[in-house]
N, C-alpha and C. Protein backbone atom coordinates (compact mmCIF):
# COMPACT_ATOMS: atom_id res chain seq x y z
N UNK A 1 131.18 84.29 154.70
CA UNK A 1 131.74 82.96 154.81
C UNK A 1 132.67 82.71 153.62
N UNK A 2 132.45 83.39 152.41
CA UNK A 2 132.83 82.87 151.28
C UNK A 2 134.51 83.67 151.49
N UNK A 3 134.80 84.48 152.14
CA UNK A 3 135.61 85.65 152.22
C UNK A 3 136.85 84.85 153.03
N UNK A 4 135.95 84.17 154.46
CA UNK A 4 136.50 83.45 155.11
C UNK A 4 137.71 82.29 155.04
N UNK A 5 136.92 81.69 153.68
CA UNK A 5 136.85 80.43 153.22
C UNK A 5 137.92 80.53 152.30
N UNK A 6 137.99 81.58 151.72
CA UNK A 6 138.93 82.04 150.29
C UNK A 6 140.54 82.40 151.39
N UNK A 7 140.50 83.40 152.90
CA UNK A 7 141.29 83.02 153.15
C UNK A 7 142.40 82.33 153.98
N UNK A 8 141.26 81.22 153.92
CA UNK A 8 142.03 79.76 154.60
C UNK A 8 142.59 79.28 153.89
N UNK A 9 142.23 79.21 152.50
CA UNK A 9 142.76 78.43 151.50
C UNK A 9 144.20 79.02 151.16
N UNK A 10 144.08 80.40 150.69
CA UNK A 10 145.30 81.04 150.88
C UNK A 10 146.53 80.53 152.07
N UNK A 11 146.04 80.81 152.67
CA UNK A 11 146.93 79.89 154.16
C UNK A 11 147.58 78.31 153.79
N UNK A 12 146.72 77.40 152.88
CA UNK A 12 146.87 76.64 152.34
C UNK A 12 146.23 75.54 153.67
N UNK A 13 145.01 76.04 153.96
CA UNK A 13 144.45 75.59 154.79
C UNK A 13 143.06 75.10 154.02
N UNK A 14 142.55 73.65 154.22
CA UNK A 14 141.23 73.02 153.16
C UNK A 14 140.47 73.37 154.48
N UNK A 15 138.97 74.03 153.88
CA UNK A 15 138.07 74.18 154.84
C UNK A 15 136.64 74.02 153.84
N UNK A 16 135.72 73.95 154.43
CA UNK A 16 134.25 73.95 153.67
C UNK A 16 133.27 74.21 154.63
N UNK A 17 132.13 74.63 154.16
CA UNK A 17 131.01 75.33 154.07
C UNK A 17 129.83 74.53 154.30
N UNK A 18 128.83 74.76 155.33
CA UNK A 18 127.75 73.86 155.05
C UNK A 18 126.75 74.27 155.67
N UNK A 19 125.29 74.67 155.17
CA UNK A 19 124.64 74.69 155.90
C UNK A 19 123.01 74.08 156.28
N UNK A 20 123.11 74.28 157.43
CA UNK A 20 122.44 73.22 158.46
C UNK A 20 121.20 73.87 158.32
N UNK A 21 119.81 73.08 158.58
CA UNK A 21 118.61 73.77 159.02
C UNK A 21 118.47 72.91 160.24
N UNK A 22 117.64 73.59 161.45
CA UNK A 22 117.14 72.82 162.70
C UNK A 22 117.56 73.46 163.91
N UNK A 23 117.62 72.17 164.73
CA UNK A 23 118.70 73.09 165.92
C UNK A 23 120.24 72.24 165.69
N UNK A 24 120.50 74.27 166.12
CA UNK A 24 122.27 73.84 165.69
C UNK A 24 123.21 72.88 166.39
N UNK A 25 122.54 72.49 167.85
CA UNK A 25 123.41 71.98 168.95
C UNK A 25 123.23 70.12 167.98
N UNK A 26 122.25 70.02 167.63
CA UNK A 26 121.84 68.59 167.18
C UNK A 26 122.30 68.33 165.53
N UNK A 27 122.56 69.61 164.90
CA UNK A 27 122.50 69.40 163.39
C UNK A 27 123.82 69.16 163.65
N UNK A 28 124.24 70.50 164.38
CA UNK A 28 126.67 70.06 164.22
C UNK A 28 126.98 68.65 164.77
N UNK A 29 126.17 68.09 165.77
CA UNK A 29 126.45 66.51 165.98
C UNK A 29 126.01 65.72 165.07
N UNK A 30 125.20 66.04 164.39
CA UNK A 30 124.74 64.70 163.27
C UNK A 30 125.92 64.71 162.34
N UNK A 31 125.88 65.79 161.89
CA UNK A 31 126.87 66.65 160.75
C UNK A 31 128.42 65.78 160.64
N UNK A 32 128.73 66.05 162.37
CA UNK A 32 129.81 65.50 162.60
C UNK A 32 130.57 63.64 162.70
N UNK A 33 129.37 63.84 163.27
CA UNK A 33 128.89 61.76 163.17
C UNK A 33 128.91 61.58 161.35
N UNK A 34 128.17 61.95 160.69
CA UNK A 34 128.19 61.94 159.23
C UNK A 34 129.25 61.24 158.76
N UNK A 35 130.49 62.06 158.94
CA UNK A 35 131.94 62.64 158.20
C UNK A 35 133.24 62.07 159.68
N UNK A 36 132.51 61.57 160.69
CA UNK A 36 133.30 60.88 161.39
C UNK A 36 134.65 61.96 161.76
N UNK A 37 133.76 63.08 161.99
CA UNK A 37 134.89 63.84 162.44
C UNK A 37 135.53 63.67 163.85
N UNK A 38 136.97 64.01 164.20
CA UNK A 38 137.83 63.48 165.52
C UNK A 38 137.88 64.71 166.11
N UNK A 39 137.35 65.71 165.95
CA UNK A 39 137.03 67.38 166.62
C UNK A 39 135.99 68.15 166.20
N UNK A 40 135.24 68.78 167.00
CA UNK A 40 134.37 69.50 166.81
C UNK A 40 134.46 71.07 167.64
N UNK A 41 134.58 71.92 166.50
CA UNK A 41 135.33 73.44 167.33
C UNK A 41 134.35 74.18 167.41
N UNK A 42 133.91 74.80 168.66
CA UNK A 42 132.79 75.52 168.88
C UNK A 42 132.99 76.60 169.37
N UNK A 43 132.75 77.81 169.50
CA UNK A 43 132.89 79.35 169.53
C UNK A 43 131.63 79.45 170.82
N UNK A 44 132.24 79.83 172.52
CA UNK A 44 131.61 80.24 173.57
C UNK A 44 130.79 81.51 173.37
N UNK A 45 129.99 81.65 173.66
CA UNK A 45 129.28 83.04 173.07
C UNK A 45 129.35 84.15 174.84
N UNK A 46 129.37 84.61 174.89
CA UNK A 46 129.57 86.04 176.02
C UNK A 46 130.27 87.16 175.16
N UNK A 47 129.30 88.39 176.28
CA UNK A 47 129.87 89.30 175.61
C UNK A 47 130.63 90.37 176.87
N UNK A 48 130.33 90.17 177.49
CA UNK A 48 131.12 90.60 179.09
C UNK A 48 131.88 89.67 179.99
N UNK A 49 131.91 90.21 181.47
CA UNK A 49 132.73 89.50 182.28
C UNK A 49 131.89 88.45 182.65
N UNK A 50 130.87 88.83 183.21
CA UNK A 50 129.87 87.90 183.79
C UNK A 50 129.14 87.10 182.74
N UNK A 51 128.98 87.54 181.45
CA UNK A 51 128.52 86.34 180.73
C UNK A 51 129.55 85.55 180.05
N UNK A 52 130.69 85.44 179.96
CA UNK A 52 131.58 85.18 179.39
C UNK A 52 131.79 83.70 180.56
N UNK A 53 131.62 83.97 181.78
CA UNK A 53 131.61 82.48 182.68
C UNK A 53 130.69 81.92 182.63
N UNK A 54 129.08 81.58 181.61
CA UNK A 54 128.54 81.09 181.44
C UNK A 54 128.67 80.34 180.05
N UNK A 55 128.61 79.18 179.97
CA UNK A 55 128.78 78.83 178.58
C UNK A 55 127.50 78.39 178.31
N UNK A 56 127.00 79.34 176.64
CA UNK A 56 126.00 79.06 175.60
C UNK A 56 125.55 77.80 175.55
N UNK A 57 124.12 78.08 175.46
CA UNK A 57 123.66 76.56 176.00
C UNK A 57 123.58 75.80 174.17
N UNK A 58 124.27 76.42 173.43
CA UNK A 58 124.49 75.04 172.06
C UNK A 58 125.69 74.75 172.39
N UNK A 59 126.90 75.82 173.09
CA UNK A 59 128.00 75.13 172.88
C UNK A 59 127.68 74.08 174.25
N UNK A 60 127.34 74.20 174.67
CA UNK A 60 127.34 73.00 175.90
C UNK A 60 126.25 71.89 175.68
N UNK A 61 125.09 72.46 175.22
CA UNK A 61 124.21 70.96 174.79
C UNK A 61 125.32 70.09 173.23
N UNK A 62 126.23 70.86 172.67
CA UNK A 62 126.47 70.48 171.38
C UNK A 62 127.64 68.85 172.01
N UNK A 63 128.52 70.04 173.78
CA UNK A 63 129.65 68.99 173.81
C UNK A 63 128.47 67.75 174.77
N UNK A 64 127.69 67.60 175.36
CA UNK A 64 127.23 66.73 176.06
C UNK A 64 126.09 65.59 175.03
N UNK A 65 126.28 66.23 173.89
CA UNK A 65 125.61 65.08 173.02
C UNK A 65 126.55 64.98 171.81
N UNK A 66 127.77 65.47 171.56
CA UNK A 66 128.76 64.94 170.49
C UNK A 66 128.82 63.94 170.19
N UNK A 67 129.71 63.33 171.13
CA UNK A 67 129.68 61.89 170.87
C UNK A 67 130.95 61.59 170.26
N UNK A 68 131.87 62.88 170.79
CA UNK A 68 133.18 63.03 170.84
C UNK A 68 134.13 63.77 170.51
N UNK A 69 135.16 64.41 170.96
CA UNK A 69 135.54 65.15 171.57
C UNK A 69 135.11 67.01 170.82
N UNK A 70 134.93 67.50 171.63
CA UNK A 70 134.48 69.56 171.49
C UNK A 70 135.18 70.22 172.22
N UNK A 71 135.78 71.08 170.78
CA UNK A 71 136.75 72.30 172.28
C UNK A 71 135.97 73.37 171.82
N UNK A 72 135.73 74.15 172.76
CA UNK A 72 135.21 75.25 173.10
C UNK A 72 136.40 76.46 172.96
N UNK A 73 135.83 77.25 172.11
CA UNK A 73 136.68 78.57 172.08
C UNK A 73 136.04 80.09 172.47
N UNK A 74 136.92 81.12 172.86
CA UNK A 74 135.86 82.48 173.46
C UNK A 74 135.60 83.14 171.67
């Protein structure tokens, strides 16, 4: 993460670090409510054809309890 983080900044991109204990679908919504964030970017998990049309049940419990707006990425 720290690797990550070092190069976003380079990019001249501000990013930060945080971590959560619990469940993740409920901690990234609190998290987000917190800090009044206006996006919440979530990473689809599949690793084939056929699981790849199912979406991960945090990224989908995370967008049906946000509480505003989640894009989903592969």
């Amino acid at each position: 993460m720290h690797r990550l983080l070092q190069r976003l900044d380079a990019l001249g991109i501000q990013a930060k670090a945080q971590l959560l204990k619990g469940k993740p679908s409920s901690e990234i919504a609190r998290h987000a409510q917190e800090r009044d964030a206006s996006l919440i970017v979530v990473g689809k998990h599949g690793q084939n054809w056929l699981a790849s049309t199912v979406i991960g049940s945090t990224a989908a419990n995370l967008c049906e309890i946000a509480g505003r707006p989640a894009l989903m990425v592969p």
